[in-house]
N, C-alpha and C. Protein backbone atom coordinates (compact mmCIF):
# COMPACT_ATOMS: atom_id res chain seq x y z
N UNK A 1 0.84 -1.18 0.00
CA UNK A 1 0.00 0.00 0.00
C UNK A 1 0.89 1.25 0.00
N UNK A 2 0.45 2.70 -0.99
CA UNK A 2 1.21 3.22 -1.03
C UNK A 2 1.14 4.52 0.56
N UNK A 3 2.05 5.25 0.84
CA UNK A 3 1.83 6.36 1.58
C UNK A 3 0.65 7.07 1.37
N UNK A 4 0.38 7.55 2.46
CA UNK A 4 -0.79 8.86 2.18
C UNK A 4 -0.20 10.15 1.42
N UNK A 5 1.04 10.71 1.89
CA UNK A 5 1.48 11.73 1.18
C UNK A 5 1.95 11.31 -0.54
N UNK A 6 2.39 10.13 -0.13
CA UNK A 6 2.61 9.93 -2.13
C UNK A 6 1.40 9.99 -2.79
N UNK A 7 0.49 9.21 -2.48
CA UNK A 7 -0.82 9.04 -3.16
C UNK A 7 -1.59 11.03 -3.10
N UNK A 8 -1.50 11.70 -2.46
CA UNK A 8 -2.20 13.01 -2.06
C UNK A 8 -1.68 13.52 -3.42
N UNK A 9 0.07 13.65 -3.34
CA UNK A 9 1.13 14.33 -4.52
C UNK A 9 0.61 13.72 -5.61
N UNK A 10 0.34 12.89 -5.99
CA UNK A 10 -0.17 12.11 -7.27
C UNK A 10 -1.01 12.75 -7.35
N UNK A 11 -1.91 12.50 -6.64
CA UNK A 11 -3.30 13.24 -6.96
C UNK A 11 -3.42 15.14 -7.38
N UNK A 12 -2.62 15.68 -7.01
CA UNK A 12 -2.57 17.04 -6.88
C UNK A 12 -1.80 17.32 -8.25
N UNK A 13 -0.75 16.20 -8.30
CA UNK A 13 -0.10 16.49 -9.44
C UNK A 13 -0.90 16.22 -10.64
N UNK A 14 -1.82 15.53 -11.09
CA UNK A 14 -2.73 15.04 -11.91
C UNK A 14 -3.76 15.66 -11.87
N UNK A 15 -3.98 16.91 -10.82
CA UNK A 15 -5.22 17.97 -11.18
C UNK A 15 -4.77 19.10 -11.76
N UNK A 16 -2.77 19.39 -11.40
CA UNK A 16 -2.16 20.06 -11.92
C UNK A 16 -2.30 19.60 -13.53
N UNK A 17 -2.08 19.13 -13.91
CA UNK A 17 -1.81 18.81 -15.66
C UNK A 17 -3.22 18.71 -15.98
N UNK A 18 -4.14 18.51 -15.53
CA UNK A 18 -5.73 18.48 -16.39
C UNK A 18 -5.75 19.85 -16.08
N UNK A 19 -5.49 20.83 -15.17
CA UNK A 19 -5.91 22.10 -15.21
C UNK A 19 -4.99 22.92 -16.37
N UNK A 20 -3.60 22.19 -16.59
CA UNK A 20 -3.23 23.33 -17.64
C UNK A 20 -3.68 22.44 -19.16
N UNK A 21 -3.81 21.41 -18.92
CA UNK A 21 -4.61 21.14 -20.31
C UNK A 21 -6.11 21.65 -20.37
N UNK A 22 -6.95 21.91 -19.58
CA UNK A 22 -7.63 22.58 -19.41
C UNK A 22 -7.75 24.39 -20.04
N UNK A 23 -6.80 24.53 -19.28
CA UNK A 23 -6.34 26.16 -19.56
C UNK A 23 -5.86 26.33 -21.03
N UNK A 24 -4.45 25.57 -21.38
CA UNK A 24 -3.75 25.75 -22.71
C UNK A 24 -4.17 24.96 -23.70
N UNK A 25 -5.16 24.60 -24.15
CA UNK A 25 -5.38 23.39 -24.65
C UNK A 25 -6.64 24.22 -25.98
N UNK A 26 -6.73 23.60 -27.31
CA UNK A 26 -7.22 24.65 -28.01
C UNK A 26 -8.81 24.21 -27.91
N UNK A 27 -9.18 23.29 -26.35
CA UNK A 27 -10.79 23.17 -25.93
C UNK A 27 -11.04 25.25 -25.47
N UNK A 28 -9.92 25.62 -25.46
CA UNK A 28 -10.42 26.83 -24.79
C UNK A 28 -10.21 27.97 -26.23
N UNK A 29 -9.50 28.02 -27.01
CA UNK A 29 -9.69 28.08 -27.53
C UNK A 29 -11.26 28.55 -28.63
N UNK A 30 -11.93 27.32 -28.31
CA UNK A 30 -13.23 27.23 -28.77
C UNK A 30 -14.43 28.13 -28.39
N UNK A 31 -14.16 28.47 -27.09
CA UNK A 31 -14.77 29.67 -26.49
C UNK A 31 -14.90 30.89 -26.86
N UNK A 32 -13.98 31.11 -27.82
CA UNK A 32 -13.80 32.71 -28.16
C UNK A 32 -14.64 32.76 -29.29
N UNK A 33 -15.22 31.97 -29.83
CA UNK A 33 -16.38 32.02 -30.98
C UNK A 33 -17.53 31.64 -30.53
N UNK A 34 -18.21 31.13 -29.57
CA UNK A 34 -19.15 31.17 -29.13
C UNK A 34 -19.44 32.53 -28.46
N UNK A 35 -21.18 32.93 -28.92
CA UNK A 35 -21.58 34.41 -28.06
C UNK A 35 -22.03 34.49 -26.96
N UNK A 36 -21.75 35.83 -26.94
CA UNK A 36 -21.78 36.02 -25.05
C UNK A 36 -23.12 35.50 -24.63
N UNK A 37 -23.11 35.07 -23.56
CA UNK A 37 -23.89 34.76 -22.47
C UNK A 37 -24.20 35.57 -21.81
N UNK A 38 -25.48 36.40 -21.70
CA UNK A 38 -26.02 37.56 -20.26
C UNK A 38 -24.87 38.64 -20.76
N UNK A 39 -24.29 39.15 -21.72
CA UNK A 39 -23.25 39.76 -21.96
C UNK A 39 -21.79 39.51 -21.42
N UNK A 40 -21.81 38.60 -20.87
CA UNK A 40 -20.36 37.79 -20.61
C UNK A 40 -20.20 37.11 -21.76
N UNK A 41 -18.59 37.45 -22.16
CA UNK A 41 -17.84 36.55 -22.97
C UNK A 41 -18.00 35.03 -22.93
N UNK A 42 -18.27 34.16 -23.29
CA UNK A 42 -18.42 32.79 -22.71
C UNK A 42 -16.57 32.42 -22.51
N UNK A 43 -15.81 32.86 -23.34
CA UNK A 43 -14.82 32.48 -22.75
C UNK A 43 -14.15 33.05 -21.32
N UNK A 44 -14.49 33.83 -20.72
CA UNK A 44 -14.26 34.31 -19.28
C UNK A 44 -15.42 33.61 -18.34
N UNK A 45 -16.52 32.93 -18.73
CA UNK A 45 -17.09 32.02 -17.96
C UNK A 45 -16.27 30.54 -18.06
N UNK A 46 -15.96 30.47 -19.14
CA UNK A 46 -15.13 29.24 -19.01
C UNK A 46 -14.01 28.95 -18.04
N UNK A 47 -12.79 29.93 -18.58
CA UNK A 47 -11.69 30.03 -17.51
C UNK A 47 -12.40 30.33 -16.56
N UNK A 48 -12.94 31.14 -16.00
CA UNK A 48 -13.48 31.01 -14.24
C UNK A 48 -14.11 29.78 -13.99
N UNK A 49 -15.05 29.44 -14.45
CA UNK A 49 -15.50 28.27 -14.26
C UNK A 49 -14.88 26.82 -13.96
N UNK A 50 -13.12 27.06 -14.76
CA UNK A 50 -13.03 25.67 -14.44
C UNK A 50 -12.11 26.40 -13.40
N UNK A 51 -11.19 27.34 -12.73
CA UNK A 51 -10.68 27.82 -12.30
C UNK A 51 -11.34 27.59 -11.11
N UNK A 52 -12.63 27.58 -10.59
CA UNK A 52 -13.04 27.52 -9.61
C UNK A 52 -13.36 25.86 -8.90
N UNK A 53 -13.38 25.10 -10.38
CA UNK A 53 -13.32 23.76 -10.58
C UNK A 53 -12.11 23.27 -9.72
N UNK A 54 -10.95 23.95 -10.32
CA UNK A 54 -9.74 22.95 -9.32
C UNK A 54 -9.37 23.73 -8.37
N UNK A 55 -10.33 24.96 -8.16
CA UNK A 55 -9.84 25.52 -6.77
C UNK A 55 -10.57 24.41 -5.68
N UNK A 56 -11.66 23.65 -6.33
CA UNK A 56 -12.38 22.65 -5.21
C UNK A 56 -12.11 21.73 -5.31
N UNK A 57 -11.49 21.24 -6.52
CA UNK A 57 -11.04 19.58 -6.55
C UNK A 57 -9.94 19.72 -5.73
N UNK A 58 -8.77 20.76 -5.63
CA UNK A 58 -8.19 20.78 -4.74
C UNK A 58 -8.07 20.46 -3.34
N UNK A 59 -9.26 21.57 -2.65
CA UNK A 59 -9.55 21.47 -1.68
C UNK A 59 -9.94 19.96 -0.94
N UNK A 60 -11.00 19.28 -2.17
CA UNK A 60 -11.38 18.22 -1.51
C UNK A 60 -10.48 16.84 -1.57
N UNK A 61 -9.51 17.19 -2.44
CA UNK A 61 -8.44 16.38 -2.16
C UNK A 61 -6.96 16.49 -0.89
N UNK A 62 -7.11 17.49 -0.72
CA UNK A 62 -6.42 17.97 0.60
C UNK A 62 -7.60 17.32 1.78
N UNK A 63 -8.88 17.48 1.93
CA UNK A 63 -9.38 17.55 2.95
C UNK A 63 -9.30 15.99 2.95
N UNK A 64 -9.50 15.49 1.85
CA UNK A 64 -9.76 13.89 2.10
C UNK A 64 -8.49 13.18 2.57
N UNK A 65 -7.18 13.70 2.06
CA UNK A 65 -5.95 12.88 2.43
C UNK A 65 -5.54 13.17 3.97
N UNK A 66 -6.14 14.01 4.71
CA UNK A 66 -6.34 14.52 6.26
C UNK A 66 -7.07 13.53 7.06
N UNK A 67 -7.93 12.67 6.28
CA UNK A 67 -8.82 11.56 7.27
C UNK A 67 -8.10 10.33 7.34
């Protein structure tokens, strides 16, 4: 069985790389041609949106490797 801290780093490190494939990746890209939403850009709902995404996948992966 592995450590708790190795398995946590794995995990964090693997939300790291979906978030910059996320971010740099030409899925975002795609946003800038779709029209605004409520007069928001849809691509500034996107980046926030997932931005706020691994601000919680984060979290709940910190909170869970604590139990």
């Amino acid at each position: 069985m592995m450590p708790r801290a190795t398995l946590l780093r794995q995990r964090l490190l693997a939300l790291f790389l979906a978030a910059l494939f996320a971010f740099f990746s030409p899925l975002a890209g795609q946003f800038e041609s779709v029209p605004d939403l409520a007069g928001v850009p849809a691509l500034y709902l996107y980046l926030f949106g997932v931005w706020a995404l691994v601000i919680a996948l984060a979290t709940w992966i910190v909170s869970r490797g604590r139990d």
